[in-house]
N, C-alpha and C. Protein backbone atom coordinates (compact mmCIF):
# COMPACT_ATOMS: atom_id res chain seq x y z
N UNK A 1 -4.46 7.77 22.53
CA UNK A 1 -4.90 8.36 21.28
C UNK A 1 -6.31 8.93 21.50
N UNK A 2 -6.66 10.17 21.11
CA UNK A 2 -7.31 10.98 21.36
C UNK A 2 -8.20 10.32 19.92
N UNK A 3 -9.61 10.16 20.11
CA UNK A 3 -10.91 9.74 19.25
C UNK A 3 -10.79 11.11 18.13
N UNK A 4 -10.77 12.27 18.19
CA UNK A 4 -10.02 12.95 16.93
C UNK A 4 -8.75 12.33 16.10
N UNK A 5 -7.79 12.00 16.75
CA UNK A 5 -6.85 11.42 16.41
C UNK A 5 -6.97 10.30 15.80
N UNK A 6 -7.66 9.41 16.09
CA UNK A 6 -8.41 8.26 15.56
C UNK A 6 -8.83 8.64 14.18
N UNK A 7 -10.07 9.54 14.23
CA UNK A 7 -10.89 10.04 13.03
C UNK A 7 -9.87 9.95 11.85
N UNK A 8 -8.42 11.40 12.60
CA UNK A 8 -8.26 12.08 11.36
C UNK A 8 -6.71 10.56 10.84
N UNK A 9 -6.52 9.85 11.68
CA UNK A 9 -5.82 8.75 11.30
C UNK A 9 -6.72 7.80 9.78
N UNK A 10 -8.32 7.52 10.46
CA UNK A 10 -8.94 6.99 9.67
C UNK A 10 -9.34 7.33 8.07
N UNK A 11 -9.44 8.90 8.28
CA UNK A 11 -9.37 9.84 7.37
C UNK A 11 -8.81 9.49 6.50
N UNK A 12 -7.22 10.14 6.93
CA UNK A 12 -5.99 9.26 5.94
C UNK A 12 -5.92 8.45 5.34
N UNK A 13 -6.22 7.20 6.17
CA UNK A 13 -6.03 5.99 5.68
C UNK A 13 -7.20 5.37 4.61
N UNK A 14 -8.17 6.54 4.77
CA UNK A 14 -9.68 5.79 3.56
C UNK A 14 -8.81 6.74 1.72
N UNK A 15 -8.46 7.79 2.83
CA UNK A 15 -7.54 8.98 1.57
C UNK A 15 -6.85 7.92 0.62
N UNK A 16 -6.06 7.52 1.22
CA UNK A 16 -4.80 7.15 0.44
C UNK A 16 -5.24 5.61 -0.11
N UNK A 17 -5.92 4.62 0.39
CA UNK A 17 -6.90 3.53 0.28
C UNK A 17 -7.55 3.77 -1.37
N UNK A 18 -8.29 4.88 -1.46
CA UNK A 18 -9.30 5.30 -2.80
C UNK A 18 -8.10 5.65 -3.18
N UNK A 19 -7.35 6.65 -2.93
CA UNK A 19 -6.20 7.18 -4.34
C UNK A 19 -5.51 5.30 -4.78
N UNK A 20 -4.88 4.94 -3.92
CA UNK A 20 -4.48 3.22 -4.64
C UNK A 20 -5.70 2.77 -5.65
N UNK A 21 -6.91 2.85 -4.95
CA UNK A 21 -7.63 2.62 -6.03
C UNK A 21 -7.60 2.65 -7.28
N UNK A 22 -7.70 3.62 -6.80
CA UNK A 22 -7.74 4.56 -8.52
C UNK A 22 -6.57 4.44 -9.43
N UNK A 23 -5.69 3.97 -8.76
CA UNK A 23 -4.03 3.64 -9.65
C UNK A 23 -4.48 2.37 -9.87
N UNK A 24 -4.76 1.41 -9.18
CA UNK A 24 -4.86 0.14 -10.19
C UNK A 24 -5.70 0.22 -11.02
N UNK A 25 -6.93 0.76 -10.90
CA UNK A 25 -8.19 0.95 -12.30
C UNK A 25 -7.29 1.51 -13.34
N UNK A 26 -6.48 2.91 -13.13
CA UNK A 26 -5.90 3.24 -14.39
C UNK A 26 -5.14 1.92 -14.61
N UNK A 27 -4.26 1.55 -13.65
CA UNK A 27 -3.02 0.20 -14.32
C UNK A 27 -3.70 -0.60 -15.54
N UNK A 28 -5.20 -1.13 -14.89
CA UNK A 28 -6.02 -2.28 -15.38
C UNK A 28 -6.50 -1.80 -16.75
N UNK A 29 -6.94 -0.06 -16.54
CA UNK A 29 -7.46 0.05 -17.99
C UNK A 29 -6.61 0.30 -19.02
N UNK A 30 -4.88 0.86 -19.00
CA UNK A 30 -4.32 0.78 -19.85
C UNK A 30 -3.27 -0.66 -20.03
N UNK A 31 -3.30 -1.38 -19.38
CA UNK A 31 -3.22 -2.77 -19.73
C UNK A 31 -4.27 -3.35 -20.57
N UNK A 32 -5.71 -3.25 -20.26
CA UNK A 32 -6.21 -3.66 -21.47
C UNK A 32 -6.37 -3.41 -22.93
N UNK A 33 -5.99 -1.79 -22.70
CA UNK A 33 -5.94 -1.05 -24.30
C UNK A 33 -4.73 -1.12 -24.27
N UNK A 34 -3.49 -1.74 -24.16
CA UNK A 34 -2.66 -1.83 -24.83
C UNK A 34 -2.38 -3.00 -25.71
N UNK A 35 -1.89 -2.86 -27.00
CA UNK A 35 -1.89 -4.20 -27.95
C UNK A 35 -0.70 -3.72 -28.65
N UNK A 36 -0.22 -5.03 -28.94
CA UNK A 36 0.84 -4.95 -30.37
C UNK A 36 0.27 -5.35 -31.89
N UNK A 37 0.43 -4.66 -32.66
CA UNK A 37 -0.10 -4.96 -34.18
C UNK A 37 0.43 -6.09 -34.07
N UNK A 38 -0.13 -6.40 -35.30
CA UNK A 38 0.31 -8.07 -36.19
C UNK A 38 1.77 -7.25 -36.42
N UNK A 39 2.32 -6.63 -37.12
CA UNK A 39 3.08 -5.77 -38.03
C UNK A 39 4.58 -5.96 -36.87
N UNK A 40 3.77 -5.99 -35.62
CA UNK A 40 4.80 -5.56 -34.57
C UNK A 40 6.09 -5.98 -34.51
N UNK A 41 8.11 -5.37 -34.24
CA UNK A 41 9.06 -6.21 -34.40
C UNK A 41 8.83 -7.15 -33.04
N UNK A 42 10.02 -7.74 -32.86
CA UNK A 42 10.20 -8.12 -31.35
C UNK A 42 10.94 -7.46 -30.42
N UNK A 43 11.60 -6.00 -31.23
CA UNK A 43 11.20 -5.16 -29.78
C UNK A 43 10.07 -4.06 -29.63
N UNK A 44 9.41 -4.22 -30.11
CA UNK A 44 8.03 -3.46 -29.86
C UNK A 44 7.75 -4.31 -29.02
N UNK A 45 7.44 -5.73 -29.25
CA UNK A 45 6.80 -6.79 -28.64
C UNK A 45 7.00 -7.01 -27.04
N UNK A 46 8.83 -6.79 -26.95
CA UNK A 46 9.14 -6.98 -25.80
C UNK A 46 9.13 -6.01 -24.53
N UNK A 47 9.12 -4.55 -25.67
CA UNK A 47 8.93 -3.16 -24.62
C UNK A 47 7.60 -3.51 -23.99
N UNK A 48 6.78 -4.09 -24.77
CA UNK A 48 5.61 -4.32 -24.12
C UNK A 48 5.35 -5.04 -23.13
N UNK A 49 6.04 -6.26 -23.41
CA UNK A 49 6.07 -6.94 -22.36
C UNK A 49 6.89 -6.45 -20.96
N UNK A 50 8.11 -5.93 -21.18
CA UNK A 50 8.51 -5.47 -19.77
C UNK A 50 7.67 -4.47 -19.27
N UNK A 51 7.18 -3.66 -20.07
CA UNK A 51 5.82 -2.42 -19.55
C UNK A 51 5.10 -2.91 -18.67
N UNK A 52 4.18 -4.31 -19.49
CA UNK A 52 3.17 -5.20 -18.56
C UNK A 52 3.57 -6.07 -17.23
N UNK A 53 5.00 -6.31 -17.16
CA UNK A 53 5.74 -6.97 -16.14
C UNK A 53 5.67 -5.69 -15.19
N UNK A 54 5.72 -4.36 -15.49
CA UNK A 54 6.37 -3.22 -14.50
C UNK A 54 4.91 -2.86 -14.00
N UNK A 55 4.17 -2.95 -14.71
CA UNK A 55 2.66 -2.84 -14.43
C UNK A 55 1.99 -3.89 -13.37
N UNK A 56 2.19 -4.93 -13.56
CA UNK A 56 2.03 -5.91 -13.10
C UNK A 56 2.68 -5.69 -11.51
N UNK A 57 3.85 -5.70 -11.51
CA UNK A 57 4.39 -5.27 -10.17
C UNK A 57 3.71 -4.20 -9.30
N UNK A 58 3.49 -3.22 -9.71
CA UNK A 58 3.09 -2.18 -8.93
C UNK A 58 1.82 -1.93 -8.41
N UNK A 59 0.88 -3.25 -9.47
CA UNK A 59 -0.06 -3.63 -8.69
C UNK A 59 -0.06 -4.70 -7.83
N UNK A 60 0.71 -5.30 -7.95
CA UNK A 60 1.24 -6.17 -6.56
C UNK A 60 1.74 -5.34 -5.19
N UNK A 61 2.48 -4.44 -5.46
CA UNK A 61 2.51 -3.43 -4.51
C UNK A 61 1.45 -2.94 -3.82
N UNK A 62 0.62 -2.18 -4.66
CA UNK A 62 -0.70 -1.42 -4.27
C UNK A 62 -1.38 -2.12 -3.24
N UNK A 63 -1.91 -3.66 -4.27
CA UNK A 63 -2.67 -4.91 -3.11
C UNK A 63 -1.96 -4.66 -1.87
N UNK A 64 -0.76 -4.71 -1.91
CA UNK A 64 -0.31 -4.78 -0.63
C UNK A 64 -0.37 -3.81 0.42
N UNK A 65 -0.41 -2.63 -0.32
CA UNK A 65 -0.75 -1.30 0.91
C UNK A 65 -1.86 -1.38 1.12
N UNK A 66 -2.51 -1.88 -0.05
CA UNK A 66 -4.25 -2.14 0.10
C UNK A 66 -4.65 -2.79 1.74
N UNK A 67 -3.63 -4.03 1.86
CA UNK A 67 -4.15 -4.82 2.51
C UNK A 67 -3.40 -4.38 4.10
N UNK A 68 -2.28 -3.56 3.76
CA UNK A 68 -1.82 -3.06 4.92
C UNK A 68 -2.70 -1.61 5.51
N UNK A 69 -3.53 -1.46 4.95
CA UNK A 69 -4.31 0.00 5.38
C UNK A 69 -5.47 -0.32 5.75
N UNK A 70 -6.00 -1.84 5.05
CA UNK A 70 -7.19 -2.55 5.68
C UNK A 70 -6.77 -3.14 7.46
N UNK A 71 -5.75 -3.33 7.13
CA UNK A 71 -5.23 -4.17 8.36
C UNK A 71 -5.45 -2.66 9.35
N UNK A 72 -4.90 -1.85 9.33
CA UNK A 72 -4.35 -0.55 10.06
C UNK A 72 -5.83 -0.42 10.51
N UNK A 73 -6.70 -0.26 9.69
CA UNK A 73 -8.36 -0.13 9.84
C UNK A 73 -8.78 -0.90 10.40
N UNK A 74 -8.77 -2.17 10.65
CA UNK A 74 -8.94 -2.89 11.47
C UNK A 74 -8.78 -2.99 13.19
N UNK A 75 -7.12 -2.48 12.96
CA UNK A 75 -6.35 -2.55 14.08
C UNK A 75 -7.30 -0.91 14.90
N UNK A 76 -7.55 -0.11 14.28
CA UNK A 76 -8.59 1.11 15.07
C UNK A 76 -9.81 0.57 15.58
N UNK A 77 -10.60 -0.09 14.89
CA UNK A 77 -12.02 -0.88 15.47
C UNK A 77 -11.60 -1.53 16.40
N UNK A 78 -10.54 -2.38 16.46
CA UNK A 78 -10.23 -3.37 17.53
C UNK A 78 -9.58 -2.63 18.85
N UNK A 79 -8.72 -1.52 18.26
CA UNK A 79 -8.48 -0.76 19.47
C UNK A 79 -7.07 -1.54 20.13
N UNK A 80 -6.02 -1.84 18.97
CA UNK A 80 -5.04 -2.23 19.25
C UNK A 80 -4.04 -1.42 18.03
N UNK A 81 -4.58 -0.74 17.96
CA UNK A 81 -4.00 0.60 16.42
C UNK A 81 -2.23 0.76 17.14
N UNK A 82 -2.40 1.63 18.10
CA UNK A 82 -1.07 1.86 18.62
C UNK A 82 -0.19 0.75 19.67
N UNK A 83 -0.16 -0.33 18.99
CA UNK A 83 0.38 -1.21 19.78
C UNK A 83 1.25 -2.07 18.31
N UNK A 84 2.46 -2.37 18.50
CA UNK A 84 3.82 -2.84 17.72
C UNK A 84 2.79 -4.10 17.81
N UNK A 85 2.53 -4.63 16.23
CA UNK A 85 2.30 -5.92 16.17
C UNK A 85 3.25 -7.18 16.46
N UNK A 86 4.64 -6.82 16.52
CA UNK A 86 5.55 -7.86 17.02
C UNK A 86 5.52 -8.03 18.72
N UNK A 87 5.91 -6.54 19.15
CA UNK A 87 5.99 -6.75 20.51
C UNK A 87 5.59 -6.16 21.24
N UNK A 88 4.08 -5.50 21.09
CA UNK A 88 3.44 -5.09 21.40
C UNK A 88 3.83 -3.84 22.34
N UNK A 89 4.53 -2.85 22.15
CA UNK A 89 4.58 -1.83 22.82
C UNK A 89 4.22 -0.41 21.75
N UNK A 90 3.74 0.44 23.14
CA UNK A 90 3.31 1.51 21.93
C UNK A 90 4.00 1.98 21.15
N UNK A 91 3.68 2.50 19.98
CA UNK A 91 4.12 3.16 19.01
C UNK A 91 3.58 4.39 18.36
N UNK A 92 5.13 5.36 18.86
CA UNK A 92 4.94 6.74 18.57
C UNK A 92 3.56 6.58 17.89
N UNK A 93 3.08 8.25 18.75
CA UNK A 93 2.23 8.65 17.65
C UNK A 93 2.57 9.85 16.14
N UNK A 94 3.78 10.17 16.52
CA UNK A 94 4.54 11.18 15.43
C UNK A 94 4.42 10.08 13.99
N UNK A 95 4.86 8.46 14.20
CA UNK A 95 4.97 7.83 13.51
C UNK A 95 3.90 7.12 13.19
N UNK A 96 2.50 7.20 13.70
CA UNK A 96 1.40 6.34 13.17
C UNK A 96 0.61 7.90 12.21
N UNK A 97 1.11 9.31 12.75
CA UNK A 97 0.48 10.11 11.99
C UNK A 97 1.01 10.04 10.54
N UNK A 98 2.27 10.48 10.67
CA UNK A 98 3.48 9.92 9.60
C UNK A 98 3.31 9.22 8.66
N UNK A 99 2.62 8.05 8.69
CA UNK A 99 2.74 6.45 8.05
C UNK A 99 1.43 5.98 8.76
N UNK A 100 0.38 6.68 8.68
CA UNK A 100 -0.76 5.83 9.31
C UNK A 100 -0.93 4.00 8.76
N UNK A 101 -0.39 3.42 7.77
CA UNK A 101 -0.66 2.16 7.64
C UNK A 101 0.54 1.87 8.75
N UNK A 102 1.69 1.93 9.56
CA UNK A 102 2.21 1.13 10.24
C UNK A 102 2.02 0.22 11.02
N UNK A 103 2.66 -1.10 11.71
CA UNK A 103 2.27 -1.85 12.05
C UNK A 103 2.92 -2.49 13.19
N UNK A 104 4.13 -2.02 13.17
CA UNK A 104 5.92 -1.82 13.66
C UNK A 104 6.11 -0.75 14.74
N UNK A 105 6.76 -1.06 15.82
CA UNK A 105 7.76 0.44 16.37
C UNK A 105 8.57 0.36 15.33
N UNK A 106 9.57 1.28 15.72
CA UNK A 106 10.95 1.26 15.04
C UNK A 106 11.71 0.12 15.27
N UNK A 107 11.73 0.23 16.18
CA UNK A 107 12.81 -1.10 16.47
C UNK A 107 12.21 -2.38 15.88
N UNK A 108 11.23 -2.72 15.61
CA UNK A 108 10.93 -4.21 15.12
C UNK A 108 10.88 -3.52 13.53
N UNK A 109 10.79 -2.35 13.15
CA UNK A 109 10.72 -2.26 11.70
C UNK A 109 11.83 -2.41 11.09
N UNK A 110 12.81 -1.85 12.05
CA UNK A 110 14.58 -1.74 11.65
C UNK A 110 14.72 -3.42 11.74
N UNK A 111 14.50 -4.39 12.50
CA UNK A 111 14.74 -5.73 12.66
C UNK A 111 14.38 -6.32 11.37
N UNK A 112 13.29 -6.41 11.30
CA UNK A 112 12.44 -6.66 9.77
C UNK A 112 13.35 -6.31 8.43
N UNK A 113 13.39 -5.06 8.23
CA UNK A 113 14.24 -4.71 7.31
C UNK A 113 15.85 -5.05 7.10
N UNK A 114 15.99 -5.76 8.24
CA UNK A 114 17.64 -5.85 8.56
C UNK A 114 17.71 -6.95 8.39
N UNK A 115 17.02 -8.38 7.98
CA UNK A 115 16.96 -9.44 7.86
C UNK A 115 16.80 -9.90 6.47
């Protein structure tokens, strides 16, 4: 991997890092302005609640790319970026441009997923 390649990997990965950001701040701020009147039925009550459950999820998601793009960032400083965290062989670079948080060749991603 070419130290450009690096950069514009890192690039990406700060890119898409701040845009997650910025989706959970919105998640967080319209979770807090959302309320049900006193007045409210119980399905007002409950749309709400599955809203805040679906909300809730997707910031569970986010954390998680969060923490998979920190990891990816990591894995560049350390200088083990292109190496399959299972079994350590390289991994395409078509596919770390692709999906710069990866962590996987294919073959251990297909394993993973197949289980």
């Amino acid at each position: 991997m070419t130290e450009e390649q690096k950069h514009q990997i890192r690039r990406q990965l700060l890119a898409e890092r701040a845009e997650i950001v910025g989706e959970i701040d919105t998640l967080r701020n319209r979770e807090s302005s959302t309320t049900v009147g006193v007045g409210a039925d119980a399905a007002e009550r409950a749309e709400l609640e599955a809203e805040r459950m679906v909300e809730h999820q997707l910031s569970m998601d986010d954390a998680f790319l969060i923490a998979k793009i920190d990891l990816a960032l990591q894995r560049i400083v350390e200088g083990n970026y292109e190496s399959c965290l299972h079994c350590g062989t390289m991994i395409p670079m078509e596919r770390l441009l692709a999906k710069p948080s990866v962590s996987l060749c294919v073959s251990c991603q297909e394993k993973k997923e197949s289980n």
